[in-house]
N, C-alpha and C. Protein backbone atom coordinates (compact mmCIF):
# COMPACT_ATOMS: atom_id res chain seq x y z
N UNK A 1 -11.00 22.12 9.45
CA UNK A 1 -10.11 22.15 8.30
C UNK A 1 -9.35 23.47 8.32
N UNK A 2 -7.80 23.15 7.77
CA UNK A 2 -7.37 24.52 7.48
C UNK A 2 -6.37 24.66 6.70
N UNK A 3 -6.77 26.07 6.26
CA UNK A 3 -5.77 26.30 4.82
C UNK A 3 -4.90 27.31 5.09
N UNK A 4 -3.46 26.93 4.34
CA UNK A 4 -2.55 27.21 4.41
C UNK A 4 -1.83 27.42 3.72
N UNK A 5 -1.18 29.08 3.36
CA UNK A 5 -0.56 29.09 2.03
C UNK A 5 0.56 28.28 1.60
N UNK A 6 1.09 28.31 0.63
CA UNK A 6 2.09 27.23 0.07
C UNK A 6 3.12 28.02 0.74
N UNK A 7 3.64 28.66 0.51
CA UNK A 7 4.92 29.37 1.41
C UNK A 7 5.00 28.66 2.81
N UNK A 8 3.79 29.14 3.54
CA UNK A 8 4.31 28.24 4.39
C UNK A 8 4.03 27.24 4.88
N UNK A 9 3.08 26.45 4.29
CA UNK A 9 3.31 24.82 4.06
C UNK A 9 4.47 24.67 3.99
N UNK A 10 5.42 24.83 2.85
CA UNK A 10 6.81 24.62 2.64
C UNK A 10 7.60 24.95 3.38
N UNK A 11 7.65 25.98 4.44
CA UNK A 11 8.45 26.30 5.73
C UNK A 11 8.23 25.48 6.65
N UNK A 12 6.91 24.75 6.98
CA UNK A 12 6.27 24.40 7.73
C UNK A 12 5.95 22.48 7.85
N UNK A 13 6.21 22.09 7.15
CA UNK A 13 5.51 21.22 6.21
C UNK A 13 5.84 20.24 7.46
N UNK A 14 6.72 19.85 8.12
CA UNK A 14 6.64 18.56 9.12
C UNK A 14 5.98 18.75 10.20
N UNK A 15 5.42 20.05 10.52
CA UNK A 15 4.64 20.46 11.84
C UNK A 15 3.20 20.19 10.75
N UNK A 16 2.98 20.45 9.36
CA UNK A 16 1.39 20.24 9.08
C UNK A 16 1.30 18.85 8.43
N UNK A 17 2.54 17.80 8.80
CA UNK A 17 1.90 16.34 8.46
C UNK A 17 1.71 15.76 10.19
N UNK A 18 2.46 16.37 10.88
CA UNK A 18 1.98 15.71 12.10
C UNK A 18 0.94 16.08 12.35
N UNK A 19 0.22 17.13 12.26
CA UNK A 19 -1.33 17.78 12.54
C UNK A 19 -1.95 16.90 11.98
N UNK A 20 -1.59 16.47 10.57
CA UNK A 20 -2.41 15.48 9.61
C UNK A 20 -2.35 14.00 10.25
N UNK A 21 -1.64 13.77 10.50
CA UNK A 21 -1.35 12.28 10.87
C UNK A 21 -2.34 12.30 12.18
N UNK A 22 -2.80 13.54 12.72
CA UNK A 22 -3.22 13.45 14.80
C UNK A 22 -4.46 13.65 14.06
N UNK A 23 -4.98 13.69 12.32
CA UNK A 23 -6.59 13.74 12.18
C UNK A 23 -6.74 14.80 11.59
N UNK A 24 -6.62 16.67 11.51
CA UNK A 24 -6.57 16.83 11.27
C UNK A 24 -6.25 17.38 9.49
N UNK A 25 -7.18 17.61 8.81
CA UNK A 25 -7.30 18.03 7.51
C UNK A 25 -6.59 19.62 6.87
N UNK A 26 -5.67 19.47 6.07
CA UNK A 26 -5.20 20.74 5.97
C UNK A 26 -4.73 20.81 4.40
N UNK A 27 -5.57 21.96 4.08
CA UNK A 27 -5.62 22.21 2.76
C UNK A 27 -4.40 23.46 2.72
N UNK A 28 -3.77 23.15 1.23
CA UNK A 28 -2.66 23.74 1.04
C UNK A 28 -2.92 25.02 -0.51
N UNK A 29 -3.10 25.98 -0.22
CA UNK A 29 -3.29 27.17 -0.96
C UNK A 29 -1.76 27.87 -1.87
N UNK A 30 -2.71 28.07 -3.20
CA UNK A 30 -1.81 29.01 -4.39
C UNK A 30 -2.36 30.07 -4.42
N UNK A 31 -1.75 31.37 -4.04
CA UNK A 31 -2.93 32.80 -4.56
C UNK A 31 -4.45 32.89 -4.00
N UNK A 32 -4.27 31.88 -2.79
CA UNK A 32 -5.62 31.95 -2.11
C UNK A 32 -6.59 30.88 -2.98
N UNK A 33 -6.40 30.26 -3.94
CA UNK A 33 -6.84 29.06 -4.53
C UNK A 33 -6.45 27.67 -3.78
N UNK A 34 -7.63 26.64 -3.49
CA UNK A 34 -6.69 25.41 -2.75
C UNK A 34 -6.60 24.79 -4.11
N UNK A 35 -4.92 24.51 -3.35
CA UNK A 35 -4.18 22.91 -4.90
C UNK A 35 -4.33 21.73 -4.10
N UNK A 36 -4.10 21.73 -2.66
CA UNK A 36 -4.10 20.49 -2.33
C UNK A 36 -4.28 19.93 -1.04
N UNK A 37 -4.21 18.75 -0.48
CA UNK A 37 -4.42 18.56 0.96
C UNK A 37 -3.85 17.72 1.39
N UNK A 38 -3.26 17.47 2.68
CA UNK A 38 -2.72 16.49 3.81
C UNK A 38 -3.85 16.51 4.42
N UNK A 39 -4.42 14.66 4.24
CA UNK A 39 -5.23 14.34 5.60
C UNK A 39 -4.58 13.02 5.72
N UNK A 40 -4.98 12.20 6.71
CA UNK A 40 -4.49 11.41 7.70
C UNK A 40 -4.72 10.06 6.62
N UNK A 41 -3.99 9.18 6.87
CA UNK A 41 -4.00 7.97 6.37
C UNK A 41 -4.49 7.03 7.17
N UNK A 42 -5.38 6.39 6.43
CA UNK A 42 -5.87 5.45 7.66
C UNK A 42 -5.56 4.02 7.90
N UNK A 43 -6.24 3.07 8.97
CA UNK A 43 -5.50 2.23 9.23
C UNK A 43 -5.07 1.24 7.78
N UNK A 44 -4.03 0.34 7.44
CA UNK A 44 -3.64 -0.18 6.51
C UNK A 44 -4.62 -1.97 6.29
N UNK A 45 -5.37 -2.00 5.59
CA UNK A 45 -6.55 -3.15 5.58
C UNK A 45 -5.33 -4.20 5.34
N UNK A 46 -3.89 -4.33 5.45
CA UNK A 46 -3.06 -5.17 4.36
C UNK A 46 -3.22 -6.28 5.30
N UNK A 47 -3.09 -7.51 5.07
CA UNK A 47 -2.94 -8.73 5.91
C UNK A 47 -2.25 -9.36 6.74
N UNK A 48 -1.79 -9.49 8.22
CA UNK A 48 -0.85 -9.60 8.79
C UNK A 48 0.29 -10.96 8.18
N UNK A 49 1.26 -10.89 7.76
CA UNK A 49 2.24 -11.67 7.47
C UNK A 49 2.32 -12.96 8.65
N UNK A 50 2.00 -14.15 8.30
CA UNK A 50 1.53 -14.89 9.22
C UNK A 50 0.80 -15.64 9.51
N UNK A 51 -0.31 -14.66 8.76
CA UNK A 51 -2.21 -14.96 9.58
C UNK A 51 -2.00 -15.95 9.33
N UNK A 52 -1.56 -17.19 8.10
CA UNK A 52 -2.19 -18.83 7.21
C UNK A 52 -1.23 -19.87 7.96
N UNK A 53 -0.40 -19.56 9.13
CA UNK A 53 0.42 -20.10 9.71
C UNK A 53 -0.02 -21.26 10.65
N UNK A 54 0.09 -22.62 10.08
CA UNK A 54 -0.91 -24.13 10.83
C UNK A 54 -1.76 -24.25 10.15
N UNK A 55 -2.26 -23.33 8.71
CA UNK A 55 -3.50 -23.74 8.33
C UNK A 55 -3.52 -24.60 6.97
N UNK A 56 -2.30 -24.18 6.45
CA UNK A 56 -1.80 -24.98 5.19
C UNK A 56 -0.74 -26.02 5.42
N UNK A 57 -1.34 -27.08 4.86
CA UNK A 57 -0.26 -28.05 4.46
C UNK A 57 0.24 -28.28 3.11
N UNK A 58 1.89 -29.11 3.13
CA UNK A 58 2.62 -28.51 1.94
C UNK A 58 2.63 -30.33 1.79
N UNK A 59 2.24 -30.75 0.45
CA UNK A 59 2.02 -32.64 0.61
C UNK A 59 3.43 -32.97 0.76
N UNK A 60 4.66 -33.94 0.92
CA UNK A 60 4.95 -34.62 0.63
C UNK A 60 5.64 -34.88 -0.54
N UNK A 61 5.44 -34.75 -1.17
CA UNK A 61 5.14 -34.75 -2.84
C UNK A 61 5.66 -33.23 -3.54
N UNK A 62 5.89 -32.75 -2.70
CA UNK A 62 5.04 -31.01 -3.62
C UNK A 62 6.03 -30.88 -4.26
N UNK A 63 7.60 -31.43 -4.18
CA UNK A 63 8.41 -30.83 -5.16
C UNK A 63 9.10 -31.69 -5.71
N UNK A 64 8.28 -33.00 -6.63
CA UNK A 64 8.58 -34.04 -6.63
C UNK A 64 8.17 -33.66 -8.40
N UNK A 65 9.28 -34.51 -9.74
CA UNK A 65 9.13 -33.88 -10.53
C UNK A 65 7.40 -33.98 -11.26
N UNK A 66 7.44 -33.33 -12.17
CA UNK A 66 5.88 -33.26 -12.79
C UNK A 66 5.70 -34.83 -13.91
N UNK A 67 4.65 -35.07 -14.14
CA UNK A 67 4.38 -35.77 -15.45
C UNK A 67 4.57 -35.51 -16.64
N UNK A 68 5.48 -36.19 -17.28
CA UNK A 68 5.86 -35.47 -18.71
C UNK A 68 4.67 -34.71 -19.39
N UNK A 69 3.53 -35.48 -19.53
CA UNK A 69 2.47 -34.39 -20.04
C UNK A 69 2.16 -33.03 -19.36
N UNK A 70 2.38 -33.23 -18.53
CA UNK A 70 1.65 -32.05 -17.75
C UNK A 70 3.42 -30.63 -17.47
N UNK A 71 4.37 -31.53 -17.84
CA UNK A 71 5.48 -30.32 -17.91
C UNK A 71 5.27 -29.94 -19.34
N UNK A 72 5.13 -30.74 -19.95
CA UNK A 72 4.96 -30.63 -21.54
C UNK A 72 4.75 -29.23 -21.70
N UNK A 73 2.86 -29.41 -21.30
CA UNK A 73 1.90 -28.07 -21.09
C UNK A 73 2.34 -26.91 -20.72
N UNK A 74 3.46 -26.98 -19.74
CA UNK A 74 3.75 -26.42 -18.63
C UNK A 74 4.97 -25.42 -19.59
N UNK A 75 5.35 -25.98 -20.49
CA UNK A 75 6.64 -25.44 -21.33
C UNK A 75 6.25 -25.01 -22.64
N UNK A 76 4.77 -25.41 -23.12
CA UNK A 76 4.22 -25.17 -24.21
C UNK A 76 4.54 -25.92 -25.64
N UNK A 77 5.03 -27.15 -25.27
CA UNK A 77 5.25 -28.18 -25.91
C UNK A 77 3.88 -28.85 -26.49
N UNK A 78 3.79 -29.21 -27.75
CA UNK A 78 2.46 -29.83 -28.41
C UNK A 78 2.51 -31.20 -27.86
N UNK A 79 1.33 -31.94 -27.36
CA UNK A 79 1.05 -32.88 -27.00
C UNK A 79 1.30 -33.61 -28.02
């Protein structure tokens, strides 16, 4: 780990996110107090856009209008 005053963090600052991004932890100092830190982000858990592709089917039907009761509901109309 390493700390680094704010001065020159702020001179510095795209040479200490690439350090951060290669793993590296780097704490960012006020008056020799740490305020804060750049560490690395890790991989993104988000779901590949795609993955459900062949696995769902869409009926036939699917955009075929509703049953008056059930749009009724659907619009908040009293049965």
């Amino acid at each position: 780990m390493t700390t680094v005053p704010l001065g020159e963090a702020k001179n510095n600052l795209s040479k200490l996110v690439d350090e951060a991004a290669a793993g590296k932890i780097i704490t960012i100092a006020k008056h020799g107090r740490a305020m804060a830190q750049l560490v690395p982000v890790g991989k993104s858990k988000g779901r590949r856009i795609g993955a459900m592709k062949g696995k769902l089917v869409i009926p036939e039907d699917f955009d075929a209008p509703l049953p008056d009761g059930l749009l009724d509901a659907f619009e908040g109309n009293r049965l």
